[in-house]
Every structure is written in C-alpha cells, then in structure tokens.
N, C-alpha and C. Protein backbone atom coordinates (compact mmCIF):
# COMPACT_ATOMS: atom_id res chain seq x y z
N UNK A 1 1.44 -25.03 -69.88
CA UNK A 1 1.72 -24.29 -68.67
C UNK A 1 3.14 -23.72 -68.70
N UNK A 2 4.71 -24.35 -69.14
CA UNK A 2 5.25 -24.42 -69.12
C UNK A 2 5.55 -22.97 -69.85
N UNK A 3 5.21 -23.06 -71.36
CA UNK A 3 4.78 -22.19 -72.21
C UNK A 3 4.59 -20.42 -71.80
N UNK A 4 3.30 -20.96 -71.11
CA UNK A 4 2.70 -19.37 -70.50
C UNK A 4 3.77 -18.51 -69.42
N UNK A 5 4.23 -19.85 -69.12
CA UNK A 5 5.07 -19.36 -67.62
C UNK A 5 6.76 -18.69 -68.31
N UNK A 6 6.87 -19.23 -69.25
CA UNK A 6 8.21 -18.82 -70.34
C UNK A 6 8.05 -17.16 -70.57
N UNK A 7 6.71 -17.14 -71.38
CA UNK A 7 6.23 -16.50 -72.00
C UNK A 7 5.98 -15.26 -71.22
N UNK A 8 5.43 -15.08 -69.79
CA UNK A 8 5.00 -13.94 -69.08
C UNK A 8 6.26 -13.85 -68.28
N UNK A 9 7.54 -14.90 -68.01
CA UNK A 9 8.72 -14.33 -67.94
C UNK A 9 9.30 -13.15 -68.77
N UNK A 10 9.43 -13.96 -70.13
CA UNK A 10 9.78 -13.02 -71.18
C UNK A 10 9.35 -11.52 -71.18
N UNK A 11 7.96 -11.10 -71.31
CA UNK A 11 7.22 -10.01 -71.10
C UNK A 11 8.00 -9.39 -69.93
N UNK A 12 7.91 -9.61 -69.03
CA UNK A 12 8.03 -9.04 -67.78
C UNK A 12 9.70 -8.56 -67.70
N UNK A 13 10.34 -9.11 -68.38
CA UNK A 13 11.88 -9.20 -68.88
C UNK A 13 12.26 -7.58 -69.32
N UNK A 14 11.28 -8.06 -70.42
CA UNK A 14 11.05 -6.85 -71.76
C UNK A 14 10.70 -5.86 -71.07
N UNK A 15 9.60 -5.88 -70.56
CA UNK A 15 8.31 -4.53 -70.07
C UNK A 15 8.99 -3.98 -68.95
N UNK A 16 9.94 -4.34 -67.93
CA UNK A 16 10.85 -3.45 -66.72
C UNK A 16 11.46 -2.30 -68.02
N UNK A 17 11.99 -2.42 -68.56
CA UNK A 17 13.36 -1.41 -68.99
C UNK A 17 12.73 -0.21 -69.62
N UNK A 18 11.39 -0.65 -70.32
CA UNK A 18 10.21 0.15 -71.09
C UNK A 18 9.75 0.95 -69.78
N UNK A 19 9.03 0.21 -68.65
CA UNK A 19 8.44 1.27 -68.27
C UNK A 19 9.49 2.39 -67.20
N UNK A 20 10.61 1.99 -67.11
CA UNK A 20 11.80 3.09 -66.60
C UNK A 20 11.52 3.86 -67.72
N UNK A 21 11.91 3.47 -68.62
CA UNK A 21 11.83 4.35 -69.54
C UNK A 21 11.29 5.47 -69.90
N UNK A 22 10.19 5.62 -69.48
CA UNK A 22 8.74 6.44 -69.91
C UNK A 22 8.99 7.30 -68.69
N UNK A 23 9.00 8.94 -69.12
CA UNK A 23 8.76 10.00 -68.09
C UNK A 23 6.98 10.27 -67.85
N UNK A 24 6.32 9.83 -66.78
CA UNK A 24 4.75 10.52 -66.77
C UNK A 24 4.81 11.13 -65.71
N UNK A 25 3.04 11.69 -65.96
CA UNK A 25 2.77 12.90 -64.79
C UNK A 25 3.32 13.79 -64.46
N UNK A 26 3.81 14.08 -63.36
CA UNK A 26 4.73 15.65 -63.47
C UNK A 26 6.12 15.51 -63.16
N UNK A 27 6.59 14.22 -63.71
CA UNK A 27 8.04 14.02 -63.65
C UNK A 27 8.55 14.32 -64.94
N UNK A 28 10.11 14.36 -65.03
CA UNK A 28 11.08 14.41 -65.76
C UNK A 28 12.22 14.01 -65.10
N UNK A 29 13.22 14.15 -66.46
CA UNK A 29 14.34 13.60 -66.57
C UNK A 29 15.30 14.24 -67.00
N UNK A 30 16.59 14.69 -66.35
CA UNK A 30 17.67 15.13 -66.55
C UNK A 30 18.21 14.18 -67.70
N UNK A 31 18.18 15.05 -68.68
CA UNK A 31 19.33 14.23 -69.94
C UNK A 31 20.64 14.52 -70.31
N UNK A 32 21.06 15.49 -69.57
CA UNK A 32 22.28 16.02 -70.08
C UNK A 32 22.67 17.42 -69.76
N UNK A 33 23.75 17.59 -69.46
CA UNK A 33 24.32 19.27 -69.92
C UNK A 33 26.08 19.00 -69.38
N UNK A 34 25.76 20.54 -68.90
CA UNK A 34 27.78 20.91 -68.39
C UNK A 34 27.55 20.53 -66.89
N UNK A 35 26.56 20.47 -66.35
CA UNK A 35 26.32 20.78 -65.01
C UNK A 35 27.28 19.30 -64.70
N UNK A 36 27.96 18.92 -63.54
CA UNK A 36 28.53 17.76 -62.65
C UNK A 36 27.49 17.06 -61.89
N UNK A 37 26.50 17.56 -61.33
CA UNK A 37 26.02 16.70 -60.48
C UNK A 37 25.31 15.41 -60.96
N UNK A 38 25.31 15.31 -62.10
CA UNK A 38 24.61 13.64 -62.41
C UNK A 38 25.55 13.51 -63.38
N UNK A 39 26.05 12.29 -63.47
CA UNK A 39 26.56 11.60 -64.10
C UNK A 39 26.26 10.95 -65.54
N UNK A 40 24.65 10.35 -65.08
CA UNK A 40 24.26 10.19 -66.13
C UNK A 40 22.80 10.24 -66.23
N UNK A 41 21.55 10.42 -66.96
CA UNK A 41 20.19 10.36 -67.47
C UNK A 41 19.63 9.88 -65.95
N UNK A 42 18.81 10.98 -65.20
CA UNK A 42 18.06 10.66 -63.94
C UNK A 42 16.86 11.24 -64.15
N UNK A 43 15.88 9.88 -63.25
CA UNK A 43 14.55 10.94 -62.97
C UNK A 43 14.37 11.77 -61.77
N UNK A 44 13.48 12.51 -61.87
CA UNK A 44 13.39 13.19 -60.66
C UNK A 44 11.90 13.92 -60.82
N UNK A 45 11.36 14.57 -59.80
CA UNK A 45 10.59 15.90 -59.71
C UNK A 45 10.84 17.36 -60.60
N UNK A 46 10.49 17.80 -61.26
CA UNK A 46 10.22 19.27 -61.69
C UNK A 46 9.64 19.98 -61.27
N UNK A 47 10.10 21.37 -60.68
CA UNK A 47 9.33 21.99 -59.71
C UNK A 47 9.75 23.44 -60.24
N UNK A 48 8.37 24.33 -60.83
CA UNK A 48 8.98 25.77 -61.00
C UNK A 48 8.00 26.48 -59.47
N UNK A 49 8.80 26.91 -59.00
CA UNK A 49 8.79 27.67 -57.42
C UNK A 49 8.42 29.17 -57.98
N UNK A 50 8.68 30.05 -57.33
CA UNK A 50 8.09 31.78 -57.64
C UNK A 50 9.57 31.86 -58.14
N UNK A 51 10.91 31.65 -57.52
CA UNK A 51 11.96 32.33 -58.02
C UNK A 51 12.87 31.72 -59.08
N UNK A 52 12.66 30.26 -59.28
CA UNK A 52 13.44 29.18 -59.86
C UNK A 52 13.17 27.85 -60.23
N UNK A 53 13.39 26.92 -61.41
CA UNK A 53 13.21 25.57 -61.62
C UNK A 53 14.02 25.12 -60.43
N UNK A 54 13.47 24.19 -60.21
CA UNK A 54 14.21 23.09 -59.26
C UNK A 54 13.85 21.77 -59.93
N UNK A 55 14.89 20.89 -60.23
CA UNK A 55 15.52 19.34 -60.42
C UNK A 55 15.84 18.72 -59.15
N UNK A 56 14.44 17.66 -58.84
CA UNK A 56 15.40 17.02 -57.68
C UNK A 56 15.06 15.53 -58.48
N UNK A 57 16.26 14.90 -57.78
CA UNK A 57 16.49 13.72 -58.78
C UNK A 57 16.21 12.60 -57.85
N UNK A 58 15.45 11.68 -57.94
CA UNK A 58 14.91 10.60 -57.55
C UNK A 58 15.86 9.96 -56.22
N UNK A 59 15.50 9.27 -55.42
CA UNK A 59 16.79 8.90 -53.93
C UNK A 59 17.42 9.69 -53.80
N UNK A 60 17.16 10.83 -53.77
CA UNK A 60 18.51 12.04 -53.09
C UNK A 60 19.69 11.64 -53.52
N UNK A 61 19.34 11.88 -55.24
CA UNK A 61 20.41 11.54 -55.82
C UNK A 61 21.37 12.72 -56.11
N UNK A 62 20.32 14.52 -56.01
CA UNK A 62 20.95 15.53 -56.02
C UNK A 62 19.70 16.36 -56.61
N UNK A 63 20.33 17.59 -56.47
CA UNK A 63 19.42 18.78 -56.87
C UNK A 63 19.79 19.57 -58.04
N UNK A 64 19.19 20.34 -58.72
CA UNK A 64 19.69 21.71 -59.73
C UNK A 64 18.33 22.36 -59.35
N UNK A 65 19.19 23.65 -58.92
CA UNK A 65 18.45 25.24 -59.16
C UNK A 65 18.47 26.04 -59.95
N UNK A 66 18.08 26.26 -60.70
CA UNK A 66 18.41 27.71 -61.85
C UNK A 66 17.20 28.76 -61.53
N UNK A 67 17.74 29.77 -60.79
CA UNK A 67 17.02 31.17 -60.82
C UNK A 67 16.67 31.62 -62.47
N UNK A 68 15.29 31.74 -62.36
CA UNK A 68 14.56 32.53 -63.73
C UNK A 68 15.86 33.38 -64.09
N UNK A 69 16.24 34.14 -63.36
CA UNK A 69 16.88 35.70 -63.56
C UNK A 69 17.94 35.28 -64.54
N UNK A 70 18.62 34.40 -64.17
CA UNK A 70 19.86 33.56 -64.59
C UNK A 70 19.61 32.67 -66.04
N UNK A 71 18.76 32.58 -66.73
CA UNK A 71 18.38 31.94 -67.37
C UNK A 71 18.84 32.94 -68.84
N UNK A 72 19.54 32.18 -69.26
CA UNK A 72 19.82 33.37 -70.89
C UNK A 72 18.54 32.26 -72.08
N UNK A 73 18.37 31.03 -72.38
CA UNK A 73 17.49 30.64 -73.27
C UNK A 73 17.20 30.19 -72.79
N UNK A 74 15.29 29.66 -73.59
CA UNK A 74 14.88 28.48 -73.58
C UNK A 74 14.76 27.95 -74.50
N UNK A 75 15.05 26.55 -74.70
CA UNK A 75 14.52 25.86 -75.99
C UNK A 75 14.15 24.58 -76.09
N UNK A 76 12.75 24.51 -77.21
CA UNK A 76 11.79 23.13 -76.98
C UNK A 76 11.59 22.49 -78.05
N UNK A 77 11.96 21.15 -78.13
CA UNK A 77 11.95 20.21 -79.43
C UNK A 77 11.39 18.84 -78.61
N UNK A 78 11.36 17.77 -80.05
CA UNK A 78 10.86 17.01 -79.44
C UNK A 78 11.19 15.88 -80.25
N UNK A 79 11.20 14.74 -80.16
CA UNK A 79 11.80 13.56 -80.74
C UNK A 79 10.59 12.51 -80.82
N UNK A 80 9.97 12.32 -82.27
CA UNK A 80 8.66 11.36 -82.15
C UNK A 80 9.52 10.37 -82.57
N UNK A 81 8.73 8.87 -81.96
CA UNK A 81 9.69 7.54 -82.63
C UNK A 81 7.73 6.26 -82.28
N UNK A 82 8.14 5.24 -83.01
CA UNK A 82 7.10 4.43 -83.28
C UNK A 82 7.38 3.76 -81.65
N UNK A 83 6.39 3.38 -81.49
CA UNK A 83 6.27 2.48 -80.25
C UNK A 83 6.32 0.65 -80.64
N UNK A 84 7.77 0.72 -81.28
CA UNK A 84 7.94 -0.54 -81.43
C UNK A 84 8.28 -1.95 -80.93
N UNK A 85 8.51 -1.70 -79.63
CA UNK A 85 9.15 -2.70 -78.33
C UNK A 85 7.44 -2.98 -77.60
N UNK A 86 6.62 -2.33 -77.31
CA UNK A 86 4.85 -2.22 -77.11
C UNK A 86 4.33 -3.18 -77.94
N UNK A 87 4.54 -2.48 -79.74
CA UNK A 87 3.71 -3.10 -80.76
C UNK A 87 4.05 -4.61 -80.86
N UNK A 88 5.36 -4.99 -80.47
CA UNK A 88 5.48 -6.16 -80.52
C UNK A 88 5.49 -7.31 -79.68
N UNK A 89 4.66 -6.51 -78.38
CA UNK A 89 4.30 -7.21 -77.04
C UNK A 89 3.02 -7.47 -77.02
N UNK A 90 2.61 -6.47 -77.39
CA UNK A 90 1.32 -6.36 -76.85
C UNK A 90 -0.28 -6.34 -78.05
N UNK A 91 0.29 -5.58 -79.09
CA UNK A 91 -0.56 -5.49 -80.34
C UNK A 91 -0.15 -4.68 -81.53
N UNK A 92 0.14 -5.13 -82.60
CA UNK A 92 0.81 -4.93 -83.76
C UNK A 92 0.35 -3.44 -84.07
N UNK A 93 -1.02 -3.33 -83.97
CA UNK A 93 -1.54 -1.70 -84.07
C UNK A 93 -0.83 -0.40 -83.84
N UNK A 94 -0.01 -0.97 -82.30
CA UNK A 94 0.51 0.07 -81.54
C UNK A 94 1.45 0.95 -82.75
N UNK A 95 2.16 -0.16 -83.75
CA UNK A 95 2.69 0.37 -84.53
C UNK A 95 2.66 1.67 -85.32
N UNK A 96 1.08 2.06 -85.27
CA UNK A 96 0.60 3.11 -86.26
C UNK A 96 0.85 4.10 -85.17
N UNK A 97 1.25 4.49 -84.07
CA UNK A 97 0.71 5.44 -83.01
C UNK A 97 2.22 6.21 -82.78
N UNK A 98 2.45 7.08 -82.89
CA UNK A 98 3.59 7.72 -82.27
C UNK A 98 3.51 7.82 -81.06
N UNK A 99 5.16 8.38 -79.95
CA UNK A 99 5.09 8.70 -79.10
C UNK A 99 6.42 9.52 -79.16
N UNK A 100 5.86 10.94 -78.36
CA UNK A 100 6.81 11.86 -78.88
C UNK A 100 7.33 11.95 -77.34
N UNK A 101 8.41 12.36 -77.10
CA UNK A 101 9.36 12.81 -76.22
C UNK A 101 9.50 14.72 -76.49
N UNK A 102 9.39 15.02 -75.23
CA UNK A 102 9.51 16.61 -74.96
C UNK A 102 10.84 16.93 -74.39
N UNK A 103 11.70 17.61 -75.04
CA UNK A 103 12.66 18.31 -74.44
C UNK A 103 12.80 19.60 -73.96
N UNK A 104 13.54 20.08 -72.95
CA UNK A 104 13.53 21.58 -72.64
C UNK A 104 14.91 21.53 -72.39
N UNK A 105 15.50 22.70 -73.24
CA UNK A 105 16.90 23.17 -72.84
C UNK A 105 17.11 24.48 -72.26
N UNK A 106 17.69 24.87 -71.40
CA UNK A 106 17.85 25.95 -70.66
C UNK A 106 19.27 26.55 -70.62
N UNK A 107 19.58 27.25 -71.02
CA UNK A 107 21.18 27.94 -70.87
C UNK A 107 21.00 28.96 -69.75
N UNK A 108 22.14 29.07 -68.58
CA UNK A 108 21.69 29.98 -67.75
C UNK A 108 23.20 29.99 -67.29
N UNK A 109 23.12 31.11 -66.44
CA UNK A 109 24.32 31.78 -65.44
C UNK A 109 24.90 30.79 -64.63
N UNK A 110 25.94 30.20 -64.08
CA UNK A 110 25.69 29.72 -62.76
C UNK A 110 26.54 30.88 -61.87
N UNK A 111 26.65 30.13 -60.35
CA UNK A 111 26.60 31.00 -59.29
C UNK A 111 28.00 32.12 -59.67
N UNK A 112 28.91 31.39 -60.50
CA UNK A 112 30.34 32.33 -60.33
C UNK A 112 30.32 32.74 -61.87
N UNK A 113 28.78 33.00 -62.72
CA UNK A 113 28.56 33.82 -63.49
C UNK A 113 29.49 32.96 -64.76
N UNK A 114 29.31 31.64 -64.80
CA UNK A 114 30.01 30.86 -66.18
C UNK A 114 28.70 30.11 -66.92
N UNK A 115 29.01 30.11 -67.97
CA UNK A 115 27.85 29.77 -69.01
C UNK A 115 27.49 28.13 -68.42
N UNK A 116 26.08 27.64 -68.20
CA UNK A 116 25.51 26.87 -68.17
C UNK A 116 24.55 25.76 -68.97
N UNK A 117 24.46 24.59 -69.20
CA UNK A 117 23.18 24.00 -70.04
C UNK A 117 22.78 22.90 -69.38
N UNK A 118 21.62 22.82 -69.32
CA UNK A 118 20.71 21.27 -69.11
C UNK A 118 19.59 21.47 -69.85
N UNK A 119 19.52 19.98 -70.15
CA UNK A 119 18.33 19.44 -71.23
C UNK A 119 17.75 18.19 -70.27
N UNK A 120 16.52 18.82 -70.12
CA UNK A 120 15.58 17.90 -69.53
C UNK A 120 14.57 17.42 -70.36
N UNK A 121 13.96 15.94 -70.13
CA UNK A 121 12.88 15.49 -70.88
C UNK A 121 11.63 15.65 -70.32
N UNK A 122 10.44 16.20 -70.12
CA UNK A 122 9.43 16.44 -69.49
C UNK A 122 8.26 15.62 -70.01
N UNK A 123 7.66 15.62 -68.61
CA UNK A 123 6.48 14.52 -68.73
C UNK A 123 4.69 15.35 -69.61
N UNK A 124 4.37 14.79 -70.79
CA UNK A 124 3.71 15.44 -72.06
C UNK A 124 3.03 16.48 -71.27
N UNK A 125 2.13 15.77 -70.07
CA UNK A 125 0.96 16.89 -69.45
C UNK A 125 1.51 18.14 -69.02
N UNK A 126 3.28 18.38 -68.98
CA UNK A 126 3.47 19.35 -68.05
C UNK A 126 4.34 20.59 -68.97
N UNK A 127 4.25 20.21 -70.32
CA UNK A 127 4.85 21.02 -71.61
C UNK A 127 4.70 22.40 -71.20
N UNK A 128 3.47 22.42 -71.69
CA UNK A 128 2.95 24.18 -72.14
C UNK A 128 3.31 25.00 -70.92
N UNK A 129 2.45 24.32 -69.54
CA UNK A 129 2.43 24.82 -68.54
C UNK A 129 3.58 25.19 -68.29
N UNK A 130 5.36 24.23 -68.19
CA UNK A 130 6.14 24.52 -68.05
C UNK A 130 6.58 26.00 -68.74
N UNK A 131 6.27 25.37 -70.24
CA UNK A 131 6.90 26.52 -70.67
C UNK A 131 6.19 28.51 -70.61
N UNK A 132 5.19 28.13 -70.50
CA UNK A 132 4.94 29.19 -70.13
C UNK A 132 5.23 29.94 -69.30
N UNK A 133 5.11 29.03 -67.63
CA UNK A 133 6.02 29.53 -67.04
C UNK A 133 7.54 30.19 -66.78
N UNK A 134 8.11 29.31 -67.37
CA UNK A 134 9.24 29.77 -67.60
C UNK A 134 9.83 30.80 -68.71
N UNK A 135 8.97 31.23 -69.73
CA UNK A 135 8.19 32.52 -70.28
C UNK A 135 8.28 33.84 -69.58
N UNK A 136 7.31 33.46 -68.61
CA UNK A 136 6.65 34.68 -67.96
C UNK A 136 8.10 35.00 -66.57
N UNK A 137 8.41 33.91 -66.13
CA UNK A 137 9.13 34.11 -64.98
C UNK A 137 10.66 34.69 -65.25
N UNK A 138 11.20 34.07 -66.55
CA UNK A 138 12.29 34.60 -66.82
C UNK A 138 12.60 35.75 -67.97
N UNK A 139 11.56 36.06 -68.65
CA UNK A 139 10.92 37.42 -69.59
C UNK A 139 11.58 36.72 -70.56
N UNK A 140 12.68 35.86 -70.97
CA UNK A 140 12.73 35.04 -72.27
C UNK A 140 11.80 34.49 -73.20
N UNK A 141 11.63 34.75 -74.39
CA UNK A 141 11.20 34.10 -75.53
C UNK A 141 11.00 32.13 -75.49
N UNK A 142 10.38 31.68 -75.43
CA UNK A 142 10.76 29.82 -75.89
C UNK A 142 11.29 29.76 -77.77
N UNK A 143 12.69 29.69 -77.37
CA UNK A 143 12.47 29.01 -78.94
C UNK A 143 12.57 27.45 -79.32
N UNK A 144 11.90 27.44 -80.69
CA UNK A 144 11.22 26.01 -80.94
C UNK A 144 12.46 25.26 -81.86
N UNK A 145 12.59 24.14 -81.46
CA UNK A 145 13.19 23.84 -82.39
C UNK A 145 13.28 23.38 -84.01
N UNK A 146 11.41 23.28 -84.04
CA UNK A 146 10.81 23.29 -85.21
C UNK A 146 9.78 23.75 -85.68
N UNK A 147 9.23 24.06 -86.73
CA UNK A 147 7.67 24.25 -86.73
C UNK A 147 6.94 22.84 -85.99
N UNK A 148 6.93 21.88 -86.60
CA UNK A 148 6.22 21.09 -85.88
C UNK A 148 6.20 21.14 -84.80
N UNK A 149 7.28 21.41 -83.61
CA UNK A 149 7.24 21.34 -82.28
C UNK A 149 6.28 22.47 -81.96
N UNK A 150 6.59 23.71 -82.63
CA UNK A 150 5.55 25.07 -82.17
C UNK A 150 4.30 24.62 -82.35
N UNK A 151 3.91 24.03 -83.74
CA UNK A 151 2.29 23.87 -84.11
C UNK A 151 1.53 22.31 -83.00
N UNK A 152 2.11 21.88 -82.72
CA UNK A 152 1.87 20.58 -81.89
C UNK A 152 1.81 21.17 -80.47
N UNK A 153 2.47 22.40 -79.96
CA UNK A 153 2.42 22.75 -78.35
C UNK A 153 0.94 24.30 -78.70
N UNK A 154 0.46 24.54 -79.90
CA UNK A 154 -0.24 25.03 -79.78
C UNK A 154 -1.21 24.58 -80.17
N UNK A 155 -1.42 23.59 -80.50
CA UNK A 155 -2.91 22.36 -80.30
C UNK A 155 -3.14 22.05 -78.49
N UNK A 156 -2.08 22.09 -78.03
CA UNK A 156 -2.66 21.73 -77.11
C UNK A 156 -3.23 22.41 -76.13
C-alpha cells in the first residue's frame, strides 16, 4: 500500500509540469520576441479576428494585437523531440512516437512604426488553418523553415 501510495505520488509529481507543458486545442503560447508585455513563455487564446491576430494570455495576464496590414513576415518551423518523460511513466513504446512542436514567427510594424517579433507555439489542430489565414489576410508569403516543415503542413 505504502508502495502504490509513493508511487502515484511520484507520477503525479512528474505528470503536473508535463501537462503545463503541452499547448492543445486552440491554444498557444507566447515564446518570445521584442515585444515587453510578457516577461516570460505564457499561455493564452489565439484569435485571428477580420483585421488582426490577437494573443490574450491566460488570467489577464495581457494582450498582443498585430494588424495583418502591419505584418512584414511569416515564418513556420517546428521542433520534433521523443516523448521521453511519458515513455518512462507510462509505456516504454511511447519512445518510438514523436511529438512535434509548431512555431509561428511574425515580424510586424508596431504602433510608432519600429520593427517588431513574436514567436508563438501553436496548438497542432490550428497550424494550417492559422497559417493560411494569415496568408490570405496579410497578402504575405509563409516561409518554412524547412522542407520537412513545408512537406508535413501539406499532409495535412
């Protein structure tokens, strides 16, 4: 008893930090840029509206707007890594399985017309769609950061 009760401590220890971890459904995650308002790696909502992405970040922790218009690039890569903190919880198998991470970087205007960047991590289901949108809305090109990233977003 003693054992089990150690044991599903442990797990439960482990498995909090993992599942922060993981962006799903139609969330993402601010990872970075020039912008001030986060400090550091937040989740939030992704929202492309008719005129602009919107970033709102989880507890009204803060917002980013970037108007399409304003947008000078896009660019999409992606970072596969083994699911090794899983495989060794849960079933050694997991080992064979990738899990890729989606990035989107955006360079854009801000309001007093000075060069901008954020790199967000997006949740898998909301890739293409994103990027398309943001395609069509800001008349920019997506560039890839690899072949693999291009041939993998056009499987899907």
């Amino acid at each position: 008893m003693k054992r089990t009760l150690s044991l599903l401590l442990v797990f439960s220890l482990l498995w909090t930090p993992l599942a922060q971890a993981a962006v799903r459904g139609k969330s993402a995650r601010y990872v970075g840029g020039t912008l001030s308002v986060f400090k550091e790696a937040v989740n939030g909502k992704w929202d492309l509206t008719e005129n602009e992405v919107i970033f709102a970040a989880e507890k009204g922790r803060g917002t980013i707007s970037i108007p399409y218009a304003k947008i000078e690039t896009i660019e999409y890569g992606q970072k596969a890594g083994r699911r090794v903190g899983v495989a060794l919880m849960v079933n050694p198998l997991f080992l064979f399985s990738k899990k890729r991470k989606h990035f989107v970087s955006l360079s854009f205007l801000d309001e007093e017309g000075k060069k901008q960047g954020a790199v967000f991590e997006l949740a898998k289901g909301i890739v293409k769609e994103s990027l398309t949108m943001l395609e069509s809305k800001s008349g920019k090109k997506v560039e890839y950061e690899s072949e693999e990233a291009k041939k993998y977003l056009e499987k899907q």
